[in-house]
PDB file of N, CA and C in Angstrom:
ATOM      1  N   UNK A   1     -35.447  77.303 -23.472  1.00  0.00           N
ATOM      2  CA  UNK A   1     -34.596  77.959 -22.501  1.00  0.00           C
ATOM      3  C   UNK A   1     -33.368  78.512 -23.221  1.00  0.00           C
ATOM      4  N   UNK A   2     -33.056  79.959 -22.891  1.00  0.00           N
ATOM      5  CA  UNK A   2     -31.546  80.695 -23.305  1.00  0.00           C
ATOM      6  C   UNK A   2     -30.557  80.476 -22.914  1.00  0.00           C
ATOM      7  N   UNK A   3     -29.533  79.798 -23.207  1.00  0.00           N
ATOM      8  CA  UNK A   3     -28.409  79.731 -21.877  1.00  0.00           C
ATOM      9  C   UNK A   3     -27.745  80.964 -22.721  1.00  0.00           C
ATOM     10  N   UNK A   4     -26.972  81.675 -21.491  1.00  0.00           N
ATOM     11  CA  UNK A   4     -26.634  83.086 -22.099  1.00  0.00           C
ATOM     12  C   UNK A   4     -24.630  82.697 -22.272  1.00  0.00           C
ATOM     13  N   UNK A   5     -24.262  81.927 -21.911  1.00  0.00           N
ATOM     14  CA  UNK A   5     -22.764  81.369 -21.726  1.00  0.00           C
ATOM     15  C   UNK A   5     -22.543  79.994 -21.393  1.00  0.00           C
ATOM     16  N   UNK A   6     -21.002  79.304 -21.679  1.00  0.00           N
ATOM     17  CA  UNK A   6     -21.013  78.087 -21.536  1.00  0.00           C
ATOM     18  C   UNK A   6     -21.032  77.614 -20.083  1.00  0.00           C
ATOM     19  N   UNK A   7     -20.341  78.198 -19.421  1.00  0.00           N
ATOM     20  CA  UNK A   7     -20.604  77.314 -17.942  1.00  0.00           C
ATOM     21  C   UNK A   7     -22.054  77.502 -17.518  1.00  0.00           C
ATOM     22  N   UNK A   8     -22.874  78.260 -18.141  1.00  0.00           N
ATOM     23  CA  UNK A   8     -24.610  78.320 -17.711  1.00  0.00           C
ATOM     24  C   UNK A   8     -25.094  76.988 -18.298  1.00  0.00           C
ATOM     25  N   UNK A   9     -24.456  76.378 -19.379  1.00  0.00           N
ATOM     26  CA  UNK A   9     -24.484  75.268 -20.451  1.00  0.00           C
ATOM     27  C   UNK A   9     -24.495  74.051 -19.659  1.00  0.00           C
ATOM     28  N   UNK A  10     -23.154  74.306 -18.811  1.00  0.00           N
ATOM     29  CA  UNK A  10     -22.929  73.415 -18.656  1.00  0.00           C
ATOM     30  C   UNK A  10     -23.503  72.905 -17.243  1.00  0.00           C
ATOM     31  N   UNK A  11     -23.646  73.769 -16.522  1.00  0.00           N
ATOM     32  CA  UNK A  11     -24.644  74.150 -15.369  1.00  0.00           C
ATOM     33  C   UNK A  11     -25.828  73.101 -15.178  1.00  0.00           C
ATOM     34  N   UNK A  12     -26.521  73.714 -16.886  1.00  0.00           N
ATOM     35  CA  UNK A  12     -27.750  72.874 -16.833  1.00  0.00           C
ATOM     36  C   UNK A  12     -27.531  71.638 -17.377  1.00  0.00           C
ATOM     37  N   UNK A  13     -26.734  71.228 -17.740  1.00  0.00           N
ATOM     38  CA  UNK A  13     -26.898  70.214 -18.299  1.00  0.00           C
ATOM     39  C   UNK A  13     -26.366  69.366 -17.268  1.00  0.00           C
ATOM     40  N   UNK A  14     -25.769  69.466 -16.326  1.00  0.00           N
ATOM     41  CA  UNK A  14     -25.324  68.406 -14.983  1.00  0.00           C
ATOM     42  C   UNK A  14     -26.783  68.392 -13.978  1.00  0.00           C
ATOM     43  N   UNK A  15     -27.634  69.694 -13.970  1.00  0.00           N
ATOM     44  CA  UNK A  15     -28.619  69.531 -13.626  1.00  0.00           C
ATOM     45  C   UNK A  15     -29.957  68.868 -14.004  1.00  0.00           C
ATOM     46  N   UNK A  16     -29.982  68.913 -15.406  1.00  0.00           N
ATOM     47  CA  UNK A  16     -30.759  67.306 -15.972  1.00  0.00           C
ATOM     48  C   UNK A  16     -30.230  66.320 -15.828  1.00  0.00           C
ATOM     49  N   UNK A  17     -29.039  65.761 -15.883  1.00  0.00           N
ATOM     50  CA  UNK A  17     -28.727  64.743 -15.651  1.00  0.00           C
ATOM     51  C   UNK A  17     -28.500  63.870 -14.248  1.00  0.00           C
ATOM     52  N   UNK A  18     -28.682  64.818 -13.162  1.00  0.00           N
ATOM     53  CA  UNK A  18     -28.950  64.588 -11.598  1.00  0.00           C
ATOM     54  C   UNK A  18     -30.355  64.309 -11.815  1.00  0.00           C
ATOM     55  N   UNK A  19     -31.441  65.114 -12.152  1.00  0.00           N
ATOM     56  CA  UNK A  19     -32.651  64.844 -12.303  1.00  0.00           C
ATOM     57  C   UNK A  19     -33.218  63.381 -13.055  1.00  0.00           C
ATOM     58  N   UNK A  20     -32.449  63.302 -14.254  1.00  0.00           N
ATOM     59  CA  UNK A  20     -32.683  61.976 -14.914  1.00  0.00           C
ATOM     60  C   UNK A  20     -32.324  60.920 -13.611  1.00  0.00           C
ATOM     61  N   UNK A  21     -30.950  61.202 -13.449  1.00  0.00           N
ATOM     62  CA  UNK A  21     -30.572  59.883 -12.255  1.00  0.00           C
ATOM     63  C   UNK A  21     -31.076  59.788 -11.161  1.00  0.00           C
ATOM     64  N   UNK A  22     -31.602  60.741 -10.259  1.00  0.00           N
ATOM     65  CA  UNK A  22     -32.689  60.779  -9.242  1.00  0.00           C
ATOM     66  C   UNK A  22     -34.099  60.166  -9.742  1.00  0.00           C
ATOM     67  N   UNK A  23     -34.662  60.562 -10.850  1.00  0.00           N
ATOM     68  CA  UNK A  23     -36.153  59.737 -11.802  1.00  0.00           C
ATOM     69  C   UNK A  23     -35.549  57.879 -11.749  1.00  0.00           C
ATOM     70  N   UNK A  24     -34.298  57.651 -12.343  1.00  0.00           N
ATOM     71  CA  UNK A  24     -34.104  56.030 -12.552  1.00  0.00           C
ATOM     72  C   UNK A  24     -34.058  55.794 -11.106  1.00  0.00           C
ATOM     73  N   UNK A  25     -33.670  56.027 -10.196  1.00  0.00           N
ATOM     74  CA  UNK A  25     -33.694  55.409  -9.075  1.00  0.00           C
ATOM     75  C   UNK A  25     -35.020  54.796  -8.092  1.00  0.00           C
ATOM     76  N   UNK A  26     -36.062  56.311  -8.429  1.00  0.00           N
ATOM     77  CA  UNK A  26     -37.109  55.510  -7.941  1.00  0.00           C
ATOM     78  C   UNK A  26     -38.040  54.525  -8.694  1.00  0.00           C
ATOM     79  N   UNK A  27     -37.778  54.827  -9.831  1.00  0.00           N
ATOM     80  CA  UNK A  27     -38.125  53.759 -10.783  1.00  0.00           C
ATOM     81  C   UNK A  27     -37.520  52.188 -10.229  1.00  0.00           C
ATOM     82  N   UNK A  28     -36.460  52.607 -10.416  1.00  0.00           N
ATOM     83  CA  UNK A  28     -35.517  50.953  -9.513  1.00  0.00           C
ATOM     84  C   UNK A  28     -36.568  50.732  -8.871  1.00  0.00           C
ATOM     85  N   UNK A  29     -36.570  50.980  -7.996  1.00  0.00           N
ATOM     86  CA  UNK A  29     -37.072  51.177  -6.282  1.00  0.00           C
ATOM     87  C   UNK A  29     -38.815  50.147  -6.560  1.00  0.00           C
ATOM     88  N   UNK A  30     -39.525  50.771  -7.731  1.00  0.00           N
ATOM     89  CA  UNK A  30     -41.034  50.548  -8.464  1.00  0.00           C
ATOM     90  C   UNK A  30     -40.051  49.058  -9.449  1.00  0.00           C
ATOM     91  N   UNK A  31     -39.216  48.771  -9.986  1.00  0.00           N
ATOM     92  CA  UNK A  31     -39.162  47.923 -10.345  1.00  0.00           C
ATOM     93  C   UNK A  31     -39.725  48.103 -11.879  1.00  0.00           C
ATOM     94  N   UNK A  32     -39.742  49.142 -12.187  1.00  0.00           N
ATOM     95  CA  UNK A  32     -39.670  49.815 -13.468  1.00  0.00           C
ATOM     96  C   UNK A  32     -38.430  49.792 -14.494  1.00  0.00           C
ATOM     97  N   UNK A  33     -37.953  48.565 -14.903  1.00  0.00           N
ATOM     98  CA  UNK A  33     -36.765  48.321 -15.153  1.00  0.00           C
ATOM     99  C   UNK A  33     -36.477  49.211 -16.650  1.00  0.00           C
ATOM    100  N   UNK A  34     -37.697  49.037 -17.065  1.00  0.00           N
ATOM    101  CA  UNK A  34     -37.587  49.734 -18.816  1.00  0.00           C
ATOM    102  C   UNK A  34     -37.363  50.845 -18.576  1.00  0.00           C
ATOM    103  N   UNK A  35     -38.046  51.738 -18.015  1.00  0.00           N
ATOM    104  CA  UNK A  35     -38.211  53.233 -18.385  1.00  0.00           C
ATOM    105  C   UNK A  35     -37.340  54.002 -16.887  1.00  0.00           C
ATOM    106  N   UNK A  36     -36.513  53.121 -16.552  1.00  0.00           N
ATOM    107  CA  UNK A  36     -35.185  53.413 -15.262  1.00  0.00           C
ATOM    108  C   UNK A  36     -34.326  53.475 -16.491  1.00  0.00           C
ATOM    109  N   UNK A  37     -34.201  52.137 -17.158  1.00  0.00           N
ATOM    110  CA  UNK A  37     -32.643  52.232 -18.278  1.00  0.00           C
ATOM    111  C   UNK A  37     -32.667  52.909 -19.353  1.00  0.00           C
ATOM    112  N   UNK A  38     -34.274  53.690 -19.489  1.00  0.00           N
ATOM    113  CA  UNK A  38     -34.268  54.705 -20.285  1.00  0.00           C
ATOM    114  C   UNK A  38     -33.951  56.043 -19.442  1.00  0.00           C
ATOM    115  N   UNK A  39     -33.968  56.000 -18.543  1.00  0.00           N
ATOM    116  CA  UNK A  39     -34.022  57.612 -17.687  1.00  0.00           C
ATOM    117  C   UNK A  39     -31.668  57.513 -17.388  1.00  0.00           C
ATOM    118  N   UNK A  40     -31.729  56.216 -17.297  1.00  0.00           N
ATOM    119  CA  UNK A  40     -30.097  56.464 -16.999  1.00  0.00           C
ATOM    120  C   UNK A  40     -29.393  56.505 -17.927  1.00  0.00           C
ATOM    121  N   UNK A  41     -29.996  56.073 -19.478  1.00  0.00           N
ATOM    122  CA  UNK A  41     -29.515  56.672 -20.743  1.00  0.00           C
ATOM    123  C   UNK A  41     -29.175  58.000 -20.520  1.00  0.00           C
ATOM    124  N   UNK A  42     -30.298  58.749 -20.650  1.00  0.00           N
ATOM    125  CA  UNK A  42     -30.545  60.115 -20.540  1.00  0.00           C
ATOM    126  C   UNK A  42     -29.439  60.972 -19.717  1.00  0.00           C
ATOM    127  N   UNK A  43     -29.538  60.309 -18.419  1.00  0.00           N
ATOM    128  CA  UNK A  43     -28.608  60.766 -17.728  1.00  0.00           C
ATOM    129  C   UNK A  43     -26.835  61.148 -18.214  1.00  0.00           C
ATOM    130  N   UNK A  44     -26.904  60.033 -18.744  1.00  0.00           N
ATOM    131  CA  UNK A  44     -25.394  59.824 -19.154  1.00  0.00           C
ATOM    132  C   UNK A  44     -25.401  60.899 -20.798  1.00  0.00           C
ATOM    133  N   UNK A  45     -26.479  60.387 -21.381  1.00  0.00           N
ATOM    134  CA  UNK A  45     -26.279  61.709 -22.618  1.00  0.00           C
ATOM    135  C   UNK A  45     -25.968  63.383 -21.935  1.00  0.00           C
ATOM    136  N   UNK A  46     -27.018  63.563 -21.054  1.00  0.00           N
ATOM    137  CA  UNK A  46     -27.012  65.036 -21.001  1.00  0.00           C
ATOM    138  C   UNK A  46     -25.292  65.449 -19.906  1.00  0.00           C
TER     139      UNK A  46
END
């Protein structure tokens, strides 16, 4: 993907990281404890 400027940057990158944190939650939910505290890593990197 091109980002053509920084607030497009930055755009997407709050938008993976809603996505990561929406993925750990239903994981919670499944009791998927590993691959939740890997998805809320993620979150917090991007």
């Amino acid at each position: 993907m091109k980002i053509e400027n920084k607030d497009e940057y930055i755009k997407y990158r709050f938008q993976r990281a809603e996505e990561s944190f929406d993925d750990a939650l239903i994981l919670i939910e499944n009791k998927k404890w590993n691959t939740a505290i890997n998805r809320l890593y993620y979150s917090c990197d991007y």
